[in-house]
PDB file of N, CA and C in Angstrom:
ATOM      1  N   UNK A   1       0.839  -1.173   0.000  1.00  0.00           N
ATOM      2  CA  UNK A   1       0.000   0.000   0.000  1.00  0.00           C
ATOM      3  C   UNK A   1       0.883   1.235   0.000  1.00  0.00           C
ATOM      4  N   UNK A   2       0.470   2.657  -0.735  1.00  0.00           N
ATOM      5  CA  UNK A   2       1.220   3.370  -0.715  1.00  0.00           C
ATOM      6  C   UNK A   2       1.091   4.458   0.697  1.00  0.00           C
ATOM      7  N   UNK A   3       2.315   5.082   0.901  1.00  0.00           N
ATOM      8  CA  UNK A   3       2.484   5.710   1.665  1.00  0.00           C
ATOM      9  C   UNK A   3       1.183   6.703   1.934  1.00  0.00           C
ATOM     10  N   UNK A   4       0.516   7.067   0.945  1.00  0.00           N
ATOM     11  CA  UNK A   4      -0.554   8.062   1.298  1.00  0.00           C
ATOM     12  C   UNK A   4      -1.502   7.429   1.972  1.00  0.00           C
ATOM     13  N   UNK A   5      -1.306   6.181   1.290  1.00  0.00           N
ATOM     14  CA  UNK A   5      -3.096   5.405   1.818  1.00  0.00           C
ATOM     15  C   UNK A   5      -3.194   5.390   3.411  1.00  0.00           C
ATOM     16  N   UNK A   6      -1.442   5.112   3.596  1.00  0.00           N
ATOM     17  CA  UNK A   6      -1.191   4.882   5.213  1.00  0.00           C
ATOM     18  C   UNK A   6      -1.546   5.897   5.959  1.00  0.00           C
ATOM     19  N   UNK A   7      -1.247   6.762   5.512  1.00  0.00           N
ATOM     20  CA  UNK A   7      -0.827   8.479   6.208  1.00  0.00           C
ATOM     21  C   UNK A   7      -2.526   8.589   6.365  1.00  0.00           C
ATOM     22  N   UNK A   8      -3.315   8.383   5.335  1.00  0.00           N
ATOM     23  CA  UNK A   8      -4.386   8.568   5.315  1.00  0.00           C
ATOM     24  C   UNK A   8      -5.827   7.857   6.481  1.00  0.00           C
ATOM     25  N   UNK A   9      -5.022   6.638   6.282  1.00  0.00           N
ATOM     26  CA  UNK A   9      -5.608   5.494   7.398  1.00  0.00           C
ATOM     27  C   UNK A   9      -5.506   5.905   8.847  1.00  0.00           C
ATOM     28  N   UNK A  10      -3.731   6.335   8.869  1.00  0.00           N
ATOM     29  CA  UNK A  10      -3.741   7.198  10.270  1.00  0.00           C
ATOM     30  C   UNK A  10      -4.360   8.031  10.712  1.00  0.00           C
ATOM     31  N   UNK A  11      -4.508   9.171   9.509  1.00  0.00           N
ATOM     32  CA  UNK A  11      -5.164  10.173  10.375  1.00  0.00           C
ATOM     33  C   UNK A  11      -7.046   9.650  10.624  1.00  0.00           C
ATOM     34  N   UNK A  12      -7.694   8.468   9.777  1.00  0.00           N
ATOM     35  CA  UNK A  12      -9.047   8.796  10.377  1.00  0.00           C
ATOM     36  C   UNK A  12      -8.994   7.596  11.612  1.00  0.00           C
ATOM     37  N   UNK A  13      -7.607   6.718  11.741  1.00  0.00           N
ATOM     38  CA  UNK A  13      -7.775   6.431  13.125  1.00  0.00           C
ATOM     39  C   UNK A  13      -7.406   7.166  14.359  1.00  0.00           C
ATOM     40  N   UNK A  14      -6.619   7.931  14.268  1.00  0.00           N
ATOM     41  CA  UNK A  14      -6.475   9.213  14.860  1.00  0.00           C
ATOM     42  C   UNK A  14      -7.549  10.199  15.427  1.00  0.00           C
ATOM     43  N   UNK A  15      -8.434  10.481  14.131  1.00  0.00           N
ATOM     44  CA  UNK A  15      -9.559  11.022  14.396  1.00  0.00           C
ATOM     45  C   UNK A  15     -10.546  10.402  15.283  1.00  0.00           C
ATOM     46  N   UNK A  16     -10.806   9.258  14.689  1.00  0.00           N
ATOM     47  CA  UNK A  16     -11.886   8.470  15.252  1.00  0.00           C
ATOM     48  C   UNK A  16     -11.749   8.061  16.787  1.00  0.00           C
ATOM     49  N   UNK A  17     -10.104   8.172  17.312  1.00  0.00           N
ATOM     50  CA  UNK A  17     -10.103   7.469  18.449  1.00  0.00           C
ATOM     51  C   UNK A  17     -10.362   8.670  19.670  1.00  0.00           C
ATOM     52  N   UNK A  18      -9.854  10.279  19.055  1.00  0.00           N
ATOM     53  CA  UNK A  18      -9.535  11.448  19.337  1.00  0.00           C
ATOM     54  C   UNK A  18     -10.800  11.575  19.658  1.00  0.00           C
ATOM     55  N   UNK A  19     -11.991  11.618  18.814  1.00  0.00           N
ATOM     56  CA  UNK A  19     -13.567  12.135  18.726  1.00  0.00           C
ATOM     57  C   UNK A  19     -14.315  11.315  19.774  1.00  0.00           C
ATOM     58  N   UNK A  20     -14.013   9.874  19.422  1.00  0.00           N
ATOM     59  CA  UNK A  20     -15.028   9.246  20.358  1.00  0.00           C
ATOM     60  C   UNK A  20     -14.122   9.312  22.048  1.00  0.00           C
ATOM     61  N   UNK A  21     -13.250   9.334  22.279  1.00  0.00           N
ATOM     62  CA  UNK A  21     -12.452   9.733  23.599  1.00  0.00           C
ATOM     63  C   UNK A  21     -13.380  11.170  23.996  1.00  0.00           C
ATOM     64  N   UNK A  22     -13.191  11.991  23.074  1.00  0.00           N
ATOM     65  CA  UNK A  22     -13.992  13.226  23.885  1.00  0.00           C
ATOM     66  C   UNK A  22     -15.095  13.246  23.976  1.00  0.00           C
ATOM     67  N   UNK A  23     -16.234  12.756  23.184  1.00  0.00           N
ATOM     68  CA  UNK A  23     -17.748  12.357  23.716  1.00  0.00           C
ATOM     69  C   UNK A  23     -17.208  10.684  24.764  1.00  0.00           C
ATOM     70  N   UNK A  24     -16.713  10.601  25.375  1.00  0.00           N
ATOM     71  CA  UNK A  24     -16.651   9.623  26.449  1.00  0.00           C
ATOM     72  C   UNK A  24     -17.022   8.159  25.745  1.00  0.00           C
ATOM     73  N   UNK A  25     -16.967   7.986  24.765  1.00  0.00           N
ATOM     74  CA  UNK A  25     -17.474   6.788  24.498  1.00  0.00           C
ATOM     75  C   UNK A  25     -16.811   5.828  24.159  1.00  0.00           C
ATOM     76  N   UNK A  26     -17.105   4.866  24.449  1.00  0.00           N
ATOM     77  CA  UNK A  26     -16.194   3.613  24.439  1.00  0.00           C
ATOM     78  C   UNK A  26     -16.525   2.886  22.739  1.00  0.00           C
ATOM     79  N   UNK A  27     -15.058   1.938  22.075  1.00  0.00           N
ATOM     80  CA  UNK A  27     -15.348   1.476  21.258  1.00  0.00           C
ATOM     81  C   UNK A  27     -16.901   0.342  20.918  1.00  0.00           C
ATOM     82  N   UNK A  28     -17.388   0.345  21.990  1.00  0.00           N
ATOM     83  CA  UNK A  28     -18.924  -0.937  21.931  1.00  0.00           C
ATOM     84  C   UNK A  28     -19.949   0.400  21.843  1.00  0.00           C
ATOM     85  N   UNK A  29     -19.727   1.409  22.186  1.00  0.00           N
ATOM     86  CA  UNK A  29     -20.902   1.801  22.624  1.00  0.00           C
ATOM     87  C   UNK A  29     -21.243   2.913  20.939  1.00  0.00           C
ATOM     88  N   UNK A  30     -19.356   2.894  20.589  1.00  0.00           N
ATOM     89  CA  UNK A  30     -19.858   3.902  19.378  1.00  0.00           C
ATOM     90  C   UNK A  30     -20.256   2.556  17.997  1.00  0.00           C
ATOM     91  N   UNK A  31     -19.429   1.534  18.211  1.00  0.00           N
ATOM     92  CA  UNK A  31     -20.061   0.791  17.299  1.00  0.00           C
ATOM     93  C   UNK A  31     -21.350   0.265  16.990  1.00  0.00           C
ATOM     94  N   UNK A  32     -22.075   0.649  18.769  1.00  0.00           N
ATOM     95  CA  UNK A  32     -23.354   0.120  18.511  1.00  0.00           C
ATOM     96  C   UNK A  32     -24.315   1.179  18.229  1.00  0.00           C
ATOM     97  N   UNK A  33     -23.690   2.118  18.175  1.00  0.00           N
ATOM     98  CA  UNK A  33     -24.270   3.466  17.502  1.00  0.00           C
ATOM     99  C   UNK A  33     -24.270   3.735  15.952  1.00  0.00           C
ATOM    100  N   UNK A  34     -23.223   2.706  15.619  1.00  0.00           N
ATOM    101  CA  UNK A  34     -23.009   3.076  14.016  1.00  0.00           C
ATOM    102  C   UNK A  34     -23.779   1.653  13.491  1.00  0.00           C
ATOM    103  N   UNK A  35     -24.260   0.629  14.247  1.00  0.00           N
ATOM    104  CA  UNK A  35     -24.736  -0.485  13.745  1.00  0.00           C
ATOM    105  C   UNK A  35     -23.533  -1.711  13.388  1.00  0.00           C
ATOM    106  N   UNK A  36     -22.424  -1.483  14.056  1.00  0.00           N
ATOM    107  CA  UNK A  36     -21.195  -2.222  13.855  1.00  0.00           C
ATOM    108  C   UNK A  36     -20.447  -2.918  15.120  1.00  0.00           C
ATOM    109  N   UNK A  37     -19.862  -4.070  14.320  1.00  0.00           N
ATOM    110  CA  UNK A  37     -19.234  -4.397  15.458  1.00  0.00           C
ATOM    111  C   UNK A  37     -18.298  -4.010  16.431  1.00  0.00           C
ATOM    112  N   UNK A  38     -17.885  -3.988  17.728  1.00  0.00           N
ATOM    113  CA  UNK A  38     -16.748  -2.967  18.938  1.00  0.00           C
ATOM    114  C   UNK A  38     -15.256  -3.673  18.030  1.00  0.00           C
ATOM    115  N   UNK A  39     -14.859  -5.066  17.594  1.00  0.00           N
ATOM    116  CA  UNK A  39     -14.072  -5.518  17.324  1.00  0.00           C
ATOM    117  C   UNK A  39     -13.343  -4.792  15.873  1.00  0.00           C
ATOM    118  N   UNK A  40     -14.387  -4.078  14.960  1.00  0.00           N
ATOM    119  CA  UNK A  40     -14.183  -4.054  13.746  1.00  0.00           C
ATOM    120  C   UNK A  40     -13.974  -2.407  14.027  1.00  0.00           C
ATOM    121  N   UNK A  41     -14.689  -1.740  15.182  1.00  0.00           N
ATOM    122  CA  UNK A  41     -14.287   0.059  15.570  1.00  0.00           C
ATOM    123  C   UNK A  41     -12.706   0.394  16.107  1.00  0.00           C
ATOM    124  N   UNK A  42     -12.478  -0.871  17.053  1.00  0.00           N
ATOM    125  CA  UNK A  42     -10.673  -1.473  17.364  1.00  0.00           C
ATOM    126  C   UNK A  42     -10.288  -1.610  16.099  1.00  0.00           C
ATOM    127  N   UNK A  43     -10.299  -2.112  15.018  1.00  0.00           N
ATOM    128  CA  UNK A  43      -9.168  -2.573  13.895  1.00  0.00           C
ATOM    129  C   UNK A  43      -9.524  -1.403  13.097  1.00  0.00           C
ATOM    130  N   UNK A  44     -10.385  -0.470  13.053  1.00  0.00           N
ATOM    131  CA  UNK A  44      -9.990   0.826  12.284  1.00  0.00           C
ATOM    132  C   UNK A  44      -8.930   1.616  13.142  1.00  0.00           C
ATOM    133  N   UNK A  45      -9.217   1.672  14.437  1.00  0.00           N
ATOM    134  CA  UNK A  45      -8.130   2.674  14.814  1.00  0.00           C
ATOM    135  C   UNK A  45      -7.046   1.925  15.364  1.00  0.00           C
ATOM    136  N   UNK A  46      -6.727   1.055  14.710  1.00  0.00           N
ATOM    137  CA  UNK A  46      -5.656   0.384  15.005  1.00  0.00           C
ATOM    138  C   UNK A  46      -4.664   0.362  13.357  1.00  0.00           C
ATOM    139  N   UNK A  47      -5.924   0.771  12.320  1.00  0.00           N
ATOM    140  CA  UNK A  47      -5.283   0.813  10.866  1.00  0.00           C
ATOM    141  C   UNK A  47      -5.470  -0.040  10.615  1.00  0.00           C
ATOM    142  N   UNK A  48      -5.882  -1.356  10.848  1.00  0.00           N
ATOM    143  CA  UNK A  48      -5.722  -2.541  10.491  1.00  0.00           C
ATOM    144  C   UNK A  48      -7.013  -2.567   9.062  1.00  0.00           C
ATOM    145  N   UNK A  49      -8.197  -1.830   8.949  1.00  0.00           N
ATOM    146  CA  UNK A  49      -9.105  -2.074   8.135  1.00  0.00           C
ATOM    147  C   UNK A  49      -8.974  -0.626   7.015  1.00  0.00           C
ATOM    148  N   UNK A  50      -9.389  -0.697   6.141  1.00  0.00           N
ATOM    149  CA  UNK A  50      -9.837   0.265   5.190  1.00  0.00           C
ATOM    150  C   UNK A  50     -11.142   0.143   5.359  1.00  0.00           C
ATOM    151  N   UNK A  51     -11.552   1.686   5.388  1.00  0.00           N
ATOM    152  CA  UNK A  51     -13.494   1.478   5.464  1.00  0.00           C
ATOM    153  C   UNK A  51     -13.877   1.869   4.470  1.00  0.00           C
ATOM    154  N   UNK A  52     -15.107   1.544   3.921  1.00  0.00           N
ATOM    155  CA  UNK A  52     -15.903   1.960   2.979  1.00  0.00           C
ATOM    156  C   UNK A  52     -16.328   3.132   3.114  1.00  0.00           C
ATOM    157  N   UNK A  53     -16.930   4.072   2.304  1.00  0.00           N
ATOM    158  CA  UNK A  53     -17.284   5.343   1.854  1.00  0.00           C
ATOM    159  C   UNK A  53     -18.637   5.058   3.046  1.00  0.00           C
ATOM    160  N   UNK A  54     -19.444   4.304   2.698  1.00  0.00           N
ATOM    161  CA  UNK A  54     -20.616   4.213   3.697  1.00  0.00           C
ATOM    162  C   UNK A  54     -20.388   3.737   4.902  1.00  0.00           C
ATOM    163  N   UNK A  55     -19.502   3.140   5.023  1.00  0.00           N
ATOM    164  CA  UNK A  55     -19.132   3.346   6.533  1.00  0.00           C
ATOM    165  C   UNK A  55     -18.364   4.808   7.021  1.00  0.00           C
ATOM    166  N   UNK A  56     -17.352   5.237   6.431  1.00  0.00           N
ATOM    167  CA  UNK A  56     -16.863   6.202   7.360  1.00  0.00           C
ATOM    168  C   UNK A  56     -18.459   7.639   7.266  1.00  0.00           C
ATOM    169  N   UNK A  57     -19.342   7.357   6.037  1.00  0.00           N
ATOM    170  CA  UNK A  57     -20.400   8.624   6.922  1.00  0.00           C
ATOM    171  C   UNK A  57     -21.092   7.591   7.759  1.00  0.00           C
ATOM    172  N   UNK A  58     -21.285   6.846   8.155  1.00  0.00           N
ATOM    173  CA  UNK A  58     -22.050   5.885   9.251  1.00  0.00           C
ATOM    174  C   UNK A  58     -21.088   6.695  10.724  1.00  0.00           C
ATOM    175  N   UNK A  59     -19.635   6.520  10.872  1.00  0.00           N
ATOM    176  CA  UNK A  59     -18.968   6.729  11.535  1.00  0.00           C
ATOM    177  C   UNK A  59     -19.264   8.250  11.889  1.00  0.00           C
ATOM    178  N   UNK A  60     -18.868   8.911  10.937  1.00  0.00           N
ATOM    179  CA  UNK A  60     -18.741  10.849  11.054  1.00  0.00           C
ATOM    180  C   UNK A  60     -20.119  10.799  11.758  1.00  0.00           C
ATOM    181  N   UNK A  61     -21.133  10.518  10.818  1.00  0.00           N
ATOM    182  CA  UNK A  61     -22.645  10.693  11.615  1.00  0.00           C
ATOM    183  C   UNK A  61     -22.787  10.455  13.203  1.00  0.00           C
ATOM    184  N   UNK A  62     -22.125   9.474  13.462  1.00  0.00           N
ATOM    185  CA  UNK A  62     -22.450   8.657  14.835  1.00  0.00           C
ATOM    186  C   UNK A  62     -21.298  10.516  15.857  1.00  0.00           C
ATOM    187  N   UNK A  63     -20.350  10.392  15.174  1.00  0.00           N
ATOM    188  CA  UNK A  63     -19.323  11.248  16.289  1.00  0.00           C
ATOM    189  C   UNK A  63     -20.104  12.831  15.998  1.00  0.00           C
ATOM    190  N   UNK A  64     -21.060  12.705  15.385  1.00  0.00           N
ATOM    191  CA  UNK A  64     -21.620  14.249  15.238  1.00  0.00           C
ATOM    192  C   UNK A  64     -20.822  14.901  14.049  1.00  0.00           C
ATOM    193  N   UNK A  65     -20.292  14.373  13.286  1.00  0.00           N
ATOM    194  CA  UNK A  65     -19.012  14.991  12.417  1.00  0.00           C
ATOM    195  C   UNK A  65     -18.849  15.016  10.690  1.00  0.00           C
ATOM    196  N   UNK A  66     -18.250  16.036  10.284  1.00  0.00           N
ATOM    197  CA  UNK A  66     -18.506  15.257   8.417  1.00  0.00           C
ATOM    198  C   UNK A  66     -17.713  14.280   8.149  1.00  0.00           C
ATOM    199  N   UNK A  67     -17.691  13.931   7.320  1.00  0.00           N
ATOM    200  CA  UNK A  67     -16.549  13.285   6.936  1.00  0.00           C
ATOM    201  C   UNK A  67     -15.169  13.948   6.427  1.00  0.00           C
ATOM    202  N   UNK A  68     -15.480  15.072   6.222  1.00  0.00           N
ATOM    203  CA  UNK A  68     -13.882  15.644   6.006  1.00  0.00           C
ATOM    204  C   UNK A  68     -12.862  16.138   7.112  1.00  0.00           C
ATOM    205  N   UNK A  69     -13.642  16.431   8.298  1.00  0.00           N
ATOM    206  CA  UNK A  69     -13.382  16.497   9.688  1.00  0.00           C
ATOM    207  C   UNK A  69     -12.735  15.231  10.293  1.00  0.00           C
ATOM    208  N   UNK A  70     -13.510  13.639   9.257  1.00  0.00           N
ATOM    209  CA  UNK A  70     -12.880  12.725  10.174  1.00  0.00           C
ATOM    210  C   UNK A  70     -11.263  12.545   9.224  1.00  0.00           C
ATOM    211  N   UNK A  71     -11.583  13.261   8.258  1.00  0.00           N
ATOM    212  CA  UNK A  71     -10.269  13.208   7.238  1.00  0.00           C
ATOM    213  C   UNK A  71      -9.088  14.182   7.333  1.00  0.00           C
ATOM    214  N   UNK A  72      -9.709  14.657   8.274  1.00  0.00           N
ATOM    215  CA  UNK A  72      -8.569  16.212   8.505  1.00  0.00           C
ATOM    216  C   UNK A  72      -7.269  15.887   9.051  1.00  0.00           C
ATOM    217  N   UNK A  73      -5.828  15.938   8.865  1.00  0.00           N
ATOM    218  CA  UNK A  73      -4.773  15.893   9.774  1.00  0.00           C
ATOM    219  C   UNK A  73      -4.775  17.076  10.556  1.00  0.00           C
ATOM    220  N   UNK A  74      -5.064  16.932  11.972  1.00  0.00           N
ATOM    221  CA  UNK A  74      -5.017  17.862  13.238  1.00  0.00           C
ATOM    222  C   UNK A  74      -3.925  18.106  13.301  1.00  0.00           C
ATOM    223  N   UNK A  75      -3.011  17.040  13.011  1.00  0.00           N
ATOM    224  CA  UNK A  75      -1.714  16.985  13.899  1.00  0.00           C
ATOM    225  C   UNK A  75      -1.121  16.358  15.128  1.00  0.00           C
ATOM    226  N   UNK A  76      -2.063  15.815  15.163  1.00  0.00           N
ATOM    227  CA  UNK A  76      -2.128  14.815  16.412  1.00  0.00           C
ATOM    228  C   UNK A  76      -1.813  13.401  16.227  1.00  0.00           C
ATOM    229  N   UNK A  77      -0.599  13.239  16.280  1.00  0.00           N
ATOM    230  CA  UNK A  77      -0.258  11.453  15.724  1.00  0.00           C
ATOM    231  C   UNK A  77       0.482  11.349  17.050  1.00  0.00           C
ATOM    232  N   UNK A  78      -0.486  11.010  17.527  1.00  0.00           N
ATOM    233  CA  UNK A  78      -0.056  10.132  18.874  1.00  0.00           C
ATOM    234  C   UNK A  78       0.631   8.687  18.683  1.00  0.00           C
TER     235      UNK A  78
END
């Protein structure tokens, strides 16, 4: 995979882990908000998955968020 895809993967696990940490929510509770499994919300922000277009607005929707927000580099690569 190329370097962008990575860079890219990072930042919406980054995002995703960043967003749902500040609404307090745990990986079960946002997956069961998006209609998904807690195991499969872990392997996005772990990078391990590429998501689909309809999943990441399933995701943005659930964190209150667009999707370009969940695409944004903050700068935060923890």
């Amino acid at each position: 995979m190329s370097q962008n895809h990575n860079r890219l993967r990072k930042v919406l696990a980054n995002n995703i882990k960043r967003f749902r940490n500040e609404r307090s929510l745990s990986q079960e509770q946002l997956a069961e908000a998006c209609g998904l499994h807690r195991t499969y919300v872990g392997s996005v922000e772990r990078c391990e998955r590429n998501v689909t277009l309809s999943t990441l607005e399933i995701l943005a929707k659930a964190l209150g968020l667009t999707v370009p927000q969940l695409l944004t580099d903050f700068g935060d690569h923890r």
